[in-house]
N, C-alpha and C. Protein backbone atom coordinates (compact mmCIF):
# COMPACT_ATOMS: atom_id res chain seq x y z
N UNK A 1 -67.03 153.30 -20.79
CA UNK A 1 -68.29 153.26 -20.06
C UNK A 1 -68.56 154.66 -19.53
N UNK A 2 -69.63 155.16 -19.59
CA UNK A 2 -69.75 156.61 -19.46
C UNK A 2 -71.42 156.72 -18.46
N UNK A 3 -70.91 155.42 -17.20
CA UNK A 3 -71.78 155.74 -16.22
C UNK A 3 -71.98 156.95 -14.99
N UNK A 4 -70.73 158.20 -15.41
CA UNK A 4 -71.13 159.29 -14.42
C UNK A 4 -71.50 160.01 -15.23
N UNK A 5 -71.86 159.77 -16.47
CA UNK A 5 -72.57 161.12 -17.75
C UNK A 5 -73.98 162.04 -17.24
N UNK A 6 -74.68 161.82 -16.98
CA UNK A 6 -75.79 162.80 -17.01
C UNK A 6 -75.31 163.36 -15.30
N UNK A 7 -74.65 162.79 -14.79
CA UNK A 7 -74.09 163.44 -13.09
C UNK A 7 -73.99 162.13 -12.56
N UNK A 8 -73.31 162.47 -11.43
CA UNK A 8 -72.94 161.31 -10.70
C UNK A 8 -74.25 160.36 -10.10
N UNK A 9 -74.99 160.47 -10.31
CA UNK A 9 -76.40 159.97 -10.87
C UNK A 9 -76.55 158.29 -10.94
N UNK A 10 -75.26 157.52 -11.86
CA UNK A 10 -75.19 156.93 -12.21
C UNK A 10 -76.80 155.90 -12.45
N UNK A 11 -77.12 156.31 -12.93
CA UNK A 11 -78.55 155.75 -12.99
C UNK A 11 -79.68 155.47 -14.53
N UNK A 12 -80.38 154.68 -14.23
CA UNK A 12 -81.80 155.02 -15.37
C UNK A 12 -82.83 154.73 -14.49
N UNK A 13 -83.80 155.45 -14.43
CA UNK A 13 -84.79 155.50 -14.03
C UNK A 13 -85.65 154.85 -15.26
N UNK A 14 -85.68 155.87 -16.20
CA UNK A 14 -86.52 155.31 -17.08
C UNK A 14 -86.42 154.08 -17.69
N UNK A 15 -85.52 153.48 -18.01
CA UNK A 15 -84.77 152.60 -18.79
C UNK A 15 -85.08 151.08 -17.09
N UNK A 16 -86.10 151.48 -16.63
CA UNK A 16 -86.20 150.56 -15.23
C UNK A 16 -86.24 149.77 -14.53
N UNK A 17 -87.10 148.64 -14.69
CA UNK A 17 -86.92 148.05 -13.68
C UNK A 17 -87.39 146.90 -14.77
N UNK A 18 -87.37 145.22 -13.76
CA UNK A 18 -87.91 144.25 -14.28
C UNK A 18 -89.46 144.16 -14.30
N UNK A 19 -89.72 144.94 -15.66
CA UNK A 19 -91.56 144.90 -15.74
C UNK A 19 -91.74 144.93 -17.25
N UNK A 20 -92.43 144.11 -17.44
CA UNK A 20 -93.28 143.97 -19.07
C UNK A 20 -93.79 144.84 -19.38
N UNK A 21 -94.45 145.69 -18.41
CA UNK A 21 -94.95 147.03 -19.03
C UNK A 21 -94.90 148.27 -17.48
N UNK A 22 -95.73 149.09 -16.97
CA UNK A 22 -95.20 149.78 -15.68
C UNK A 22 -96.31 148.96 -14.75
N UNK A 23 -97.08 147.60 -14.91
CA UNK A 23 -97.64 147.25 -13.90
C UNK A 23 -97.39 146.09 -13.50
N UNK A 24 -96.42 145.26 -14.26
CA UNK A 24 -96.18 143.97 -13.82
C UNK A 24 -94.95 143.61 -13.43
N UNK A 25 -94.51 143.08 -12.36
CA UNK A 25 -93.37 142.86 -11.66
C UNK A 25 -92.61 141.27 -12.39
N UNK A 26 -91.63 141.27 -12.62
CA UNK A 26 -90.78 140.17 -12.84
C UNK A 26 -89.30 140.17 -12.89
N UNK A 27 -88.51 139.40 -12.26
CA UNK A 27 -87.30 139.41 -11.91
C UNK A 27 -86.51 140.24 -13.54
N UNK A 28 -84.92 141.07 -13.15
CA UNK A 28 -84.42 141.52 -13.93
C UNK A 28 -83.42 140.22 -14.58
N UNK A 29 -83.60 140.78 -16.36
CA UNK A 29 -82.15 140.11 -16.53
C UNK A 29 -81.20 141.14 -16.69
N UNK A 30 -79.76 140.57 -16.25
CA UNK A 30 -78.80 141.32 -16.29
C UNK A 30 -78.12 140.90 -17.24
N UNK A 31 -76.88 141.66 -17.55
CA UNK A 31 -76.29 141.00 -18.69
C UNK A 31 -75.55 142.26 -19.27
N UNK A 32 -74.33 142.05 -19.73
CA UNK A 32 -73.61 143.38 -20.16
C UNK A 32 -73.32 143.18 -21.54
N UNK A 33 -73.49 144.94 -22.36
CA UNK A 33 -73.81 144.86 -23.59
C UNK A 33 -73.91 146.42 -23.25
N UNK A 34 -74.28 147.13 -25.00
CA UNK A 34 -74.34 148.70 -25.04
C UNK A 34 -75.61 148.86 -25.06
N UNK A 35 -76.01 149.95 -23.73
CA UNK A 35 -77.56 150.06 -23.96
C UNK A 35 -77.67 151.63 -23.93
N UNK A 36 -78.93 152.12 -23.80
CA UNK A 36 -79.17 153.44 -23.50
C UNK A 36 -80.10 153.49 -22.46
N UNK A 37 -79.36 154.54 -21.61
CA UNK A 37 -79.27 155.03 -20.14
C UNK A 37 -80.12 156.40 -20.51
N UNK A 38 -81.71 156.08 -19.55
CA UNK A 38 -83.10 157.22 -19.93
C UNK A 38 -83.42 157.73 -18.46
N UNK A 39 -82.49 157.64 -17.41
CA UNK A 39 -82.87 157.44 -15.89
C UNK A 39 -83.39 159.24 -15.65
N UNK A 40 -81.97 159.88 -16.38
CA UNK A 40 -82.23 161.37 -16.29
C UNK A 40 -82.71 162.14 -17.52
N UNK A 41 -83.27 161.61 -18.25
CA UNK A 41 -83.55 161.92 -19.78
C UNK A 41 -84.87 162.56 -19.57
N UNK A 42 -84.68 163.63 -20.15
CA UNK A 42 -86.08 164.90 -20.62
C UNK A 42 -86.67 163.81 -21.76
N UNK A 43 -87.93 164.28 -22.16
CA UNK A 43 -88.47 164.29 -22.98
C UNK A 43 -89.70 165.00 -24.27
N UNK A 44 -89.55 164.76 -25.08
CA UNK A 44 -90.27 165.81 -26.14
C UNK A 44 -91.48 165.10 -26.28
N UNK A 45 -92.41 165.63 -26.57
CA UNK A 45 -93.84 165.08 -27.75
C UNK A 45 -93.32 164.87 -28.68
N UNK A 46 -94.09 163.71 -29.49
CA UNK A 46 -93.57 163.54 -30.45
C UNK A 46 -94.68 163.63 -31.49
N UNK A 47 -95.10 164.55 -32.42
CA UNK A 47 -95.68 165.26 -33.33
C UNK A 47 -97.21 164.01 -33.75
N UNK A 48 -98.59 163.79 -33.59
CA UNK A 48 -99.22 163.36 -33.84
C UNK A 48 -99.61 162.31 -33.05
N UNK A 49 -98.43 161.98 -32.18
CA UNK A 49 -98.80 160.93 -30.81
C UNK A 49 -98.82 160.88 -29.77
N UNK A 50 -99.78 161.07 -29.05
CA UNK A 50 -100.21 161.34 -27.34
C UNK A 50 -99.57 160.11 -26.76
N UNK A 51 -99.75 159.09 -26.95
CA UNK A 51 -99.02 157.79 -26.32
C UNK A 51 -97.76 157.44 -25.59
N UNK A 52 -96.53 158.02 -27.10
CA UNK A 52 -94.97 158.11 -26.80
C UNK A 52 -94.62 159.89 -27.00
N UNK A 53 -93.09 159.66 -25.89
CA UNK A 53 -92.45 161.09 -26.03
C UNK A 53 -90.78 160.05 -26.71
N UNK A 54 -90.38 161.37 -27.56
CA UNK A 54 -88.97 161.14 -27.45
C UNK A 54 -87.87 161.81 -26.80
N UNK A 55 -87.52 160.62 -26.06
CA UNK A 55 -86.87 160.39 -24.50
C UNK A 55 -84.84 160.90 -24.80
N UNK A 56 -84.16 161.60 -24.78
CA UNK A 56 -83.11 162.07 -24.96
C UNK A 56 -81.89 161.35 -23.45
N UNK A 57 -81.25 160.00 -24.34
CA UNK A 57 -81.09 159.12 -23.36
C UNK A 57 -79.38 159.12 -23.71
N UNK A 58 -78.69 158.74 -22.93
CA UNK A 58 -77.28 158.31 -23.33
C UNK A 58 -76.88 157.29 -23.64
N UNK A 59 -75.73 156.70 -24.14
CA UNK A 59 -75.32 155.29 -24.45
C UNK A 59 -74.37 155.05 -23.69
N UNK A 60 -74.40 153.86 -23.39
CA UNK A 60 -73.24 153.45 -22.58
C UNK A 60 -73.22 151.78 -22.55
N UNK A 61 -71.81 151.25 -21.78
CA UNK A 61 -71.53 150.02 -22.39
C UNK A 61 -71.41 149.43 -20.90
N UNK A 62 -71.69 148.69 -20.27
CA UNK A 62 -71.88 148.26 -19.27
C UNK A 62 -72.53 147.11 -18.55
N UNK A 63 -72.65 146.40 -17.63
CA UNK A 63 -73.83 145.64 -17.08
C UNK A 63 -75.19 146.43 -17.04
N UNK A 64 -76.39 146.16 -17.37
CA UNK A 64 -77.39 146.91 -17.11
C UNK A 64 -78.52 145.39 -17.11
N UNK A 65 -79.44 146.01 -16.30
CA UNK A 65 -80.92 144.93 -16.30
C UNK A 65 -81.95 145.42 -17.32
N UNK A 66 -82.61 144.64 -17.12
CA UNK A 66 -84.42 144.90 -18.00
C UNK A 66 -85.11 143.70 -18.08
N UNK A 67 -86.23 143.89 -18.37
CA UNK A 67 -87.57 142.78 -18.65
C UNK A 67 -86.86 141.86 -19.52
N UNK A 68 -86.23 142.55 -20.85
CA UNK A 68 -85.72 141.25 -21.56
C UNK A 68 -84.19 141.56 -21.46
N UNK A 69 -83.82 140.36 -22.76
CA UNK A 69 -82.42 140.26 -22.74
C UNK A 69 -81.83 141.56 -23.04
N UNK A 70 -80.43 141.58 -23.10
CA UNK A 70 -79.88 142.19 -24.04
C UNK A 70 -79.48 141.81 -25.13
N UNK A 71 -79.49 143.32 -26.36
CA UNK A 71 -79.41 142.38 -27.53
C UNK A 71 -78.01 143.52 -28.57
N UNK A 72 -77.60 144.75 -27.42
CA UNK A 72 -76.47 145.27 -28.05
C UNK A 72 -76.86 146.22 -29.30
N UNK A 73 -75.78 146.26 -29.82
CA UNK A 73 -75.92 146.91 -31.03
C UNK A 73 -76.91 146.13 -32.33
N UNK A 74 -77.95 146.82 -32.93
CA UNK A 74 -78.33 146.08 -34.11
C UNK A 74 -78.58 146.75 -35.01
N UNK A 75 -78.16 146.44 -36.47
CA UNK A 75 -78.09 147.71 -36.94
C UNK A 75 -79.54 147.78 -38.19
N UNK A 76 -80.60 148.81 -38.65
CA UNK A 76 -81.81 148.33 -38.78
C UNK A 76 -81.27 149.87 -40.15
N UNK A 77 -82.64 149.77 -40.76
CA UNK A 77 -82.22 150.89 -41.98
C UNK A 77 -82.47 152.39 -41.31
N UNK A 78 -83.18 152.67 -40.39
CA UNK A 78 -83.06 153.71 -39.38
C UNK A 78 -81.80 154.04 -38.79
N UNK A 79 -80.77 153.11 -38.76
CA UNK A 79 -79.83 153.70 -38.05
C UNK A 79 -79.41 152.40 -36.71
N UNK A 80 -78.05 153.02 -36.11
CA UNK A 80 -78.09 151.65 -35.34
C UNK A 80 -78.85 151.80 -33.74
N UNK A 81 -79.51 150.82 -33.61
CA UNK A 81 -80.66 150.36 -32.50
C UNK A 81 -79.94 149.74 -31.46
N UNK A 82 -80.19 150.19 -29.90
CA UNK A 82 -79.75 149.44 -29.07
C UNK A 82 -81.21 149.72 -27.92
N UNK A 83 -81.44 148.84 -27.11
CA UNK A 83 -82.41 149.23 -25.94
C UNK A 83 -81.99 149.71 -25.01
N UNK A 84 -83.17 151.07 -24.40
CA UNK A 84 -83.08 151.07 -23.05
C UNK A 84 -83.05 150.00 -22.07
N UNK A 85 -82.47 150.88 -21.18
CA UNK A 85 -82.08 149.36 -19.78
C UNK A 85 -82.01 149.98 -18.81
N UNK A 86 -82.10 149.15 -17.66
CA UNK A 86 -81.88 149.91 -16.19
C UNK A 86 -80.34 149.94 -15.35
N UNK A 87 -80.01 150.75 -14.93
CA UNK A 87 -78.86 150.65 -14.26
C UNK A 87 -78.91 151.04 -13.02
N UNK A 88 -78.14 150.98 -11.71
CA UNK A 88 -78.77 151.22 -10.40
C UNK A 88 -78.65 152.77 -10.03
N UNK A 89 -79.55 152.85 -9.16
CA UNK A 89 -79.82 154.91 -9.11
C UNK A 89 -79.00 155.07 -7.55
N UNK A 90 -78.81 156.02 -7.34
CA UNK A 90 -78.32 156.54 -6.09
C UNK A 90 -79.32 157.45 -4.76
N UNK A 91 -79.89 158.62 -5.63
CA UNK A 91 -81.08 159.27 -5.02
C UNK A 91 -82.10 159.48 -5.64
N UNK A 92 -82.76 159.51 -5.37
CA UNK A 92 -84.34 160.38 -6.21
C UNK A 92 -85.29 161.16 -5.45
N UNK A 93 -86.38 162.06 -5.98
CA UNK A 93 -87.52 162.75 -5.17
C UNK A 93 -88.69 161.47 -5.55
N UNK A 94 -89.22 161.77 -4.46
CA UNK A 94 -90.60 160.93 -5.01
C UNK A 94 -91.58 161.97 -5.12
N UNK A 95 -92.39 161.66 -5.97
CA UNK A 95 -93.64 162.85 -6.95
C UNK A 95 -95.03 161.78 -6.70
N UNK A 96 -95.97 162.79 -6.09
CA UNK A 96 -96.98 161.95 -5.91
C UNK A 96 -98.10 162.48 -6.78
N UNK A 97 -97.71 163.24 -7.75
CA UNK A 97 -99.02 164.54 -8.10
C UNK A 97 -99.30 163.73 -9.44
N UNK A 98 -100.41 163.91 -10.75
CA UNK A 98 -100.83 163.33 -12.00
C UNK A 98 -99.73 163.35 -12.70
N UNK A 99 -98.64 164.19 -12.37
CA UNK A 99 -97.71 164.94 -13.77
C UNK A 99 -97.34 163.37 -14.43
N UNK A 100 -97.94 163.36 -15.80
CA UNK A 100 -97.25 162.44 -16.87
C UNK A 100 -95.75 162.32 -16.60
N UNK A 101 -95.51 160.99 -17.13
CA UNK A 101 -93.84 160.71 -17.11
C UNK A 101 -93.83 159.68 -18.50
N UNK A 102 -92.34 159.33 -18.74
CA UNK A 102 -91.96 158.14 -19.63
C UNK A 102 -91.81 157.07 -18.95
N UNK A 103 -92.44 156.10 -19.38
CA UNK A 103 -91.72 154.89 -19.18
C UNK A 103 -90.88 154.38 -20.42
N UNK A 104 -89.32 153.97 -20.09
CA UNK A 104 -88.44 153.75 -21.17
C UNK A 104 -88.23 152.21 -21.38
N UNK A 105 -88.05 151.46 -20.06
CA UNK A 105 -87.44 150.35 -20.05
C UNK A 105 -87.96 149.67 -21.47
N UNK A 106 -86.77 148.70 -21.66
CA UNK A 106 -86.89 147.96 -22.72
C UNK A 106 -87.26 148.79 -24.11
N UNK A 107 -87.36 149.97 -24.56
CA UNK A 107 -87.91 150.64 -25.51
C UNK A 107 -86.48 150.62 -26.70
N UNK A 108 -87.23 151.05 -27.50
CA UNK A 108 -85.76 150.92 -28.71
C UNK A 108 -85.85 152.45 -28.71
N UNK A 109 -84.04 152.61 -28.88
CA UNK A 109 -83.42 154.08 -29.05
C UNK A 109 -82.41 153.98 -30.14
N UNK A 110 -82.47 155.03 -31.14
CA UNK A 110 -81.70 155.31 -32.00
C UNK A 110 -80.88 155.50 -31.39
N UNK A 111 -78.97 155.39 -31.97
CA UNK A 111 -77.81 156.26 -31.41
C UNK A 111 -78.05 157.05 -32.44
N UNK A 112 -77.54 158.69 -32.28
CA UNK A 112 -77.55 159.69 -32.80
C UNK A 112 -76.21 159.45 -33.72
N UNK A 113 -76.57 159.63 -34.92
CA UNK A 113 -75.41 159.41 -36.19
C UNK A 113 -74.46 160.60 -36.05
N UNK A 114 -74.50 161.65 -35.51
CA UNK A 114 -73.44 162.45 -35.06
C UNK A 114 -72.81 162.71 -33.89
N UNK A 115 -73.45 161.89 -32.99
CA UNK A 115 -72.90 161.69 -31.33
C UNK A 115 -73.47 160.42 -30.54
N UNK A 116 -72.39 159.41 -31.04
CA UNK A 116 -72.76 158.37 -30.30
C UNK A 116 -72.31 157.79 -29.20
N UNK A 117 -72.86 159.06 -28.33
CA UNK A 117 -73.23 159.11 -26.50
C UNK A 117 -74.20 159.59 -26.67
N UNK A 118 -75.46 159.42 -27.55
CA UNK A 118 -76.55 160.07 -27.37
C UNK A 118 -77.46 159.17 -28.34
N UNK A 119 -78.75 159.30 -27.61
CA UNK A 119 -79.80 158.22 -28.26
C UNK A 119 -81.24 158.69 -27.70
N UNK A 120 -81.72 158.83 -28.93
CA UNK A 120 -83.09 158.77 -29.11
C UNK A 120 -83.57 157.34 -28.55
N UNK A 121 -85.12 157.85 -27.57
CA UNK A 121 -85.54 156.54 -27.41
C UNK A 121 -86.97 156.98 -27.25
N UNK A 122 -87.91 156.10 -28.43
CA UNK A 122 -89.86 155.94 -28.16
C UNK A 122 -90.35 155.49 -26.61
N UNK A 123 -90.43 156.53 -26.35
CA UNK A 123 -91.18 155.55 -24.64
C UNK A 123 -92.71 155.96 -24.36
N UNK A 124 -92.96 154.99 -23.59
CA UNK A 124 -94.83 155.37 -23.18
C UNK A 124 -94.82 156.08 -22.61
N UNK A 125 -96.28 157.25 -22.42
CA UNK A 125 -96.77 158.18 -21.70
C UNK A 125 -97.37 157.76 -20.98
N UNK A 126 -97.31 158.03 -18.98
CA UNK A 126 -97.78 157.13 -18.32
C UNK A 126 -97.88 158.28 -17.01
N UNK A 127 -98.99 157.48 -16.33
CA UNK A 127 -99.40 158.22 -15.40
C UNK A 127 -100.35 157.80 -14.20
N UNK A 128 -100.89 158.81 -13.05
CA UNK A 128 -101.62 157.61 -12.58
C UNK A 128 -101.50 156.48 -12.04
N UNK A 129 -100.39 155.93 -11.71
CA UNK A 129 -99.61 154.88 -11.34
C UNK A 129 -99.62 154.72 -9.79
N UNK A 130 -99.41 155.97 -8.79
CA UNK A 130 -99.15 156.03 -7.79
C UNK A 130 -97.58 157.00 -7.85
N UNK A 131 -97.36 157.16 -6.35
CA UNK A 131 -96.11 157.69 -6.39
C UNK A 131 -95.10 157.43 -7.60
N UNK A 132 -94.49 158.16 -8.11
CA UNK A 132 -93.09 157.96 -8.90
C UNK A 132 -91.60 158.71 -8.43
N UNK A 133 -90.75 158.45 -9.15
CA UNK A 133 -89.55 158.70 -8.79
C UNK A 133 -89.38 159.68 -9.84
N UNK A 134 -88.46 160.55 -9.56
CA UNK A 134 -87.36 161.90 -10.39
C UNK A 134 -85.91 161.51 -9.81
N UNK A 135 -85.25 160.67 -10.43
CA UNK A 135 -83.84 160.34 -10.12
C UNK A 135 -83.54 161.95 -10.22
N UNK A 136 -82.45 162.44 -9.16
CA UNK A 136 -81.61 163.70 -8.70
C UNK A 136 -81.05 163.41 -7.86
N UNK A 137 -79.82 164.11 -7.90
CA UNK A 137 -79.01 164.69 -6.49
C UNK A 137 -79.11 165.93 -5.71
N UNK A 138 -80.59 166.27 -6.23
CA UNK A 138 -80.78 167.56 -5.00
C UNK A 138 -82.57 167.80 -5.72
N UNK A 139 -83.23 167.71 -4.52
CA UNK A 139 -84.84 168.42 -4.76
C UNK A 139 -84.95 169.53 -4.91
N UNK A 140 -85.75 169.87 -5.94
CA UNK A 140 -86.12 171.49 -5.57
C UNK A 140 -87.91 171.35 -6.02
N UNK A 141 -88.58 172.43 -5.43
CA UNK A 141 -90.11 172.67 -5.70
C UNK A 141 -90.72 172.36 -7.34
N UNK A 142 -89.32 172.77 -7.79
CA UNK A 142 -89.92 172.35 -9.70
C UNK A 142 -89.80 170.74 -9.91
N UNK A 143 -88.66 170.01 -9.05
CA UNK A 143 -88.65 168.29 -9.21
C UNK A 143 -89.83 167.96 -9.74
N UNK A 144 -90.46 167.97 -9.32
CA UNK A 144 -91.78 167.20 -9.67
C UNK A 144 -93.04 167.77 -10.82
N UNK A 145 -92.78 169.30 -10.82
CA UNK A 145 -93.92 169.42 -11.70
C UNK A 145 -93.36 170.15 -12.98
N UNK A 146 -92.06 169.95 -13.62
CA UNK A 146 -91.49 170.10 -14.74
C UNK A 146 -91.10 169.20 -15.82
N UNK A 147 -91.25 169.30 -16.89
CA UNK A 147 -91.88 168.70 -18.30
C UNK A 147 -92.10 166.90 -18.12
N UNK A 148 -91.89 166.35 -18.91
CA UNK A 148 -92.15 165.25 -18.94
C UNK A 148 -90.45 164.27 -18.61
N UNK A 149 -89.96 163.37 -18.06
CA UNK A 149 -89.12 162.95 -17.71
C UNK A 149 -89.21 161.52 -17.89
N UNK A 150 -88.42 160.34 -18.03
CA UNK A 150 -88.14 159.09 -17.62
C UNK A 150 -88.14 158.67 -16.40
N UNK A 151 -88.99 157.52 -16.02
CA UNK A 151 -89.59 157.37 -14.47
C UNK A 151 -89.61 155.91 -14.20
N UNK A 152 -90.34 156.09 -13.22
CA UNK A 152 -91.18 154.75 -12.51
C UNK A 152 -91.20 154.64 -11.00
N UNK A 153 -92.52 154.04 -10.96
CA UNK A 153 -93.40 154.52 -9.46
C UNK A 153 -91.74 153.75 -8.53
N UNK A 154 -92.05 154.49 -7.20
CA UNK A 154 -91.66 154.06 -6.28
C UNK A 154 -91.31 152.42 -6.03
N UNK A 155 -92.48 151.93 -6.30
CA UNK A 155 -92.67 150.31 -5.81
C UNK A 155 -91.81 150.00 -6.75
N UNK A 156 -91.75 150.06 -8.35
CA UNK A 156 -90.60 149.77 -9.56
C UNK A 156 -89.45 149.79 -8.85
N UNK A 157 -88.80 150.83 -8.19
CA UNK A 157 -87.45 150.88 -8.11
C UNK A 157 -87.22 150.21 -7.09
N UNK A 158 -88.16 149.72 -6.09
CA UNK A 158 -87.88 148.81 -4.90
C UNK A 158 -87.60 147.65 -5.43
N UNK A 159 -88.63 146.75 -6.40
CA UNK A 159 -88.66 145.65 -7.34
C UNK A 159 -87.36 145.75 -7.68
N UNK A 160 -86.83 146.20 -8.46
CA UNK A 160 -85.65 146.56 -9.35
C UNK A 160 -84.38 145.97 -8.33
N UNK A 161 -84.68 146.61 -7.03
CA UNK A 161 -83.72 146.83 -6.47
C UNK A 161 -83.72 145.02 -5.46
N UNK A 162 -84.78 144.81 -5.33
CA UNK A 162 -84.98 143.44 -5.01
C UNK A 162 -84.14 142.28 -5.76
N UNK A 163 -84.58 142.93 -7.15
CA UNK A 163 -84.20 141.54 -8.05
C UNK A 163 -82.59 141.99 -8.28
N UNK A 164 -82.03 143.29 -7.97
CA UNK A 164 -80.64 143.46 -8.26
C UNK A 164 -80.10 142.58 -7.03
N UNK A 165 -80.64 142.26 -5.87
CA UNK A 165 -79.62 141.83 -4.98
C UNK A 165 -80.02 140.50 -4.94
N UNK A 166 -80.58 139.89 -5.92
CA UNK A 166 -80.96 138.25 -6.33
C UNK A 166 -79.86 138.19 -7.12
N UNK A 167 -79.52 138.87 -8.37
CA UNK A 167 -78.88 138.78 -9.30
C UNK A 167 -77.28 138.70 -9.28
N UNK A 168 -76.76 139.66 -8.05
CA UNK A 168 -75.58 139.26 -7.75
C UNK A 168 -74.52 140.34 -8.40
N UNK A 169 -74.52 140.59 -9.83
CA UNK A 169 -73.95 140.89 -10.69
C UNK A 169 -74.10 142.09 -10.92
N UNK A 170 -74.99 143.23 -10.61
CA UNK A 170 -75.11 144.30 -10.59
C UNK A 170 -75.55 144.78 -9.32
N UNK A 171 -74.75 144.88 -8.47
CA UNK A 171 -75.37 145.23 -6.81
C UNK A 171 -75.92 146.81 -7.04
N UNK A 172 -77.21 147.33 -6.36
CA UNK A 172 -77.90 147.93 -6.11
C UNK A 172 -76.77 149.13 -5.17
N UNK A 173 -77.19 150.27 -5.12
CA UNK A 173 -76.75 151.15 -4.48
C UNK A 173 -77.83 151.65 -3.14
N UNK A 174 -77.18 151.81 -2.19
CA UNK A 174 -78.38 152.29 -1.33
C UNK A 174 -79.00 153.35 -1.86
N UNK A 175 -80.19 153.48 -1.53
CA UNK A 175 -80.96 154.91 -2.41
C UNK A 175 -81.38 155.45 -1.22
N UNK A 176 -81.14 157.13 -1.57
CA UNK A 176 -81.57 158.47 -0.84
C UNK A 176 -82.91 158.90 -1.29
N UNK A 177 -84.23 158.64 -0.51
CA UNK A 177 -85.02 159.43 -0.79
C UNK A 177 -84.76 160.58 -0.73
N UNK A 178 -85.13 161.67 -1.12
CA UNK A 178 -84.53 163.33 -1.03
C UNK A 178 -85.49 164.10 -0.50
N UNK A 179 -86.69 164.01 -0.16
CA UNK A 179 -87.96 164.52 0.25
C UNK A 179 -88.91 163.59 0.55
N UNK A 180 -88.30 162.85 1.40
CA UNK A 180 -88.91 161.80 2.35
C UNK A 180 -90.38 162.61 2.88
C-alpha cells in the first residue's frame, strides 16, 4: 500500500468525494481494492479536448470511497484499468479564484505499463463551482494559481468527510485548513 507516496498527504482530492458528478451529493461507497490516488496529481491538456486533462495519479491498494463501487483491476485492450477513488486528506489551501481544476473521482486511469505506481487518469475540466481545495502540507502564493490540479470545492470534502464517519471503515482525518 503506498498511501504516503505523493507526501505524507495521504490523500485524493481528486479521486473525491461521494458525487455523480462535482454537483451532486450522495453517500460514499467504501470498499477495498486497487485504485488510483489523483488527490495530488498535476495535470496535462489533452491534445483536441477542452473538457478532460490527463491527470498523473498513483496506484495503490487499499480501502478507498467513491460514487460507485469498486471494481479493481480490469484488464481492457488499452492496458490494465482501475478507477480513481477517494482516500482521506489531512490539509489543504482553499482557492476561491476561476483557476480550472480536475475533477477525477470515479474516472478510469490507465496503470502505466512501465511503472505500476503510476496511472494515467481522463478527468473533467471544471470550474466555477465555488471555493475549492489544493490538498498540501504547506501554502504558498502559487497554491492556488498554478497549472491545472485534481480537486473539489470545499463543501465536497466536508460531504466526503460526513459520509466517511457514517461509513465506519475508513475514518476521516481531521483536516487543516492552511489559509483559513
Amino acid at each position: 500500500m503506498r498511501i504516503g507516496l505523493a507526501s505524507s498527504w495521504l490523500a485524493t482530492v481528486g479521486a473525491l468525494l461521494a458525487l455523480t458528478g462535482p454537483a451532486q451529493a450522495q453517500d460514499l461507497k467504501v470498499c477495498e481494492s486497487t485504485f488510483a490516488l489523483c488527490t495530488v496529481a498535476w495535470c496535462d491538456p489533452i491534445p483536441g479536448n477542452d473538457k478532460q486533462v490527463n491527470c498523473h495519479c498513483t496506484v495503490n491498494k487499499s480501502y478507498s470511497a467513491g460514487a460507485q463501487d469498486c471494481t479493481g483491476i480490469v484488464e481492457t485492450p488499452k492496458g490494465q484499468q482501475i478507477r480513481s477513488r477517494y482516500f482521506p486528506v489531512k490539509s489543504y489551501a482553499v482557492c476561491s479564484n476561476n483557476r480550472p481544476w480536475a475533477w477525477c473521482l470515479d474516472k478510469p486511469c490507465l496503470i502505466d505499463k512501465n511503472n505500476p505506481e503510476a496511472a494515467s487518469c481522463a478527468c473533467d475540466v471544471v470550474k466555477d463551482l465555488g471555493a475549492y481545495v489544493i490538498v498540501t502540507s504547506e501554502y504558498t502564493p502559487a497554491t492556488c494559481t498554478s497549472g491545472v490540479i485534481s480537486s473539489a470545492t470545499v463543501q465536497q470534502i466536508d460531504q466526503a468527510t460526513e459520509s466517511l464517519k457514517k461509513a465506519k471503515v475508513l475514518p476521516p482525518f481531521p483536516i487543516q485548513a492552511l489559509n483559513k
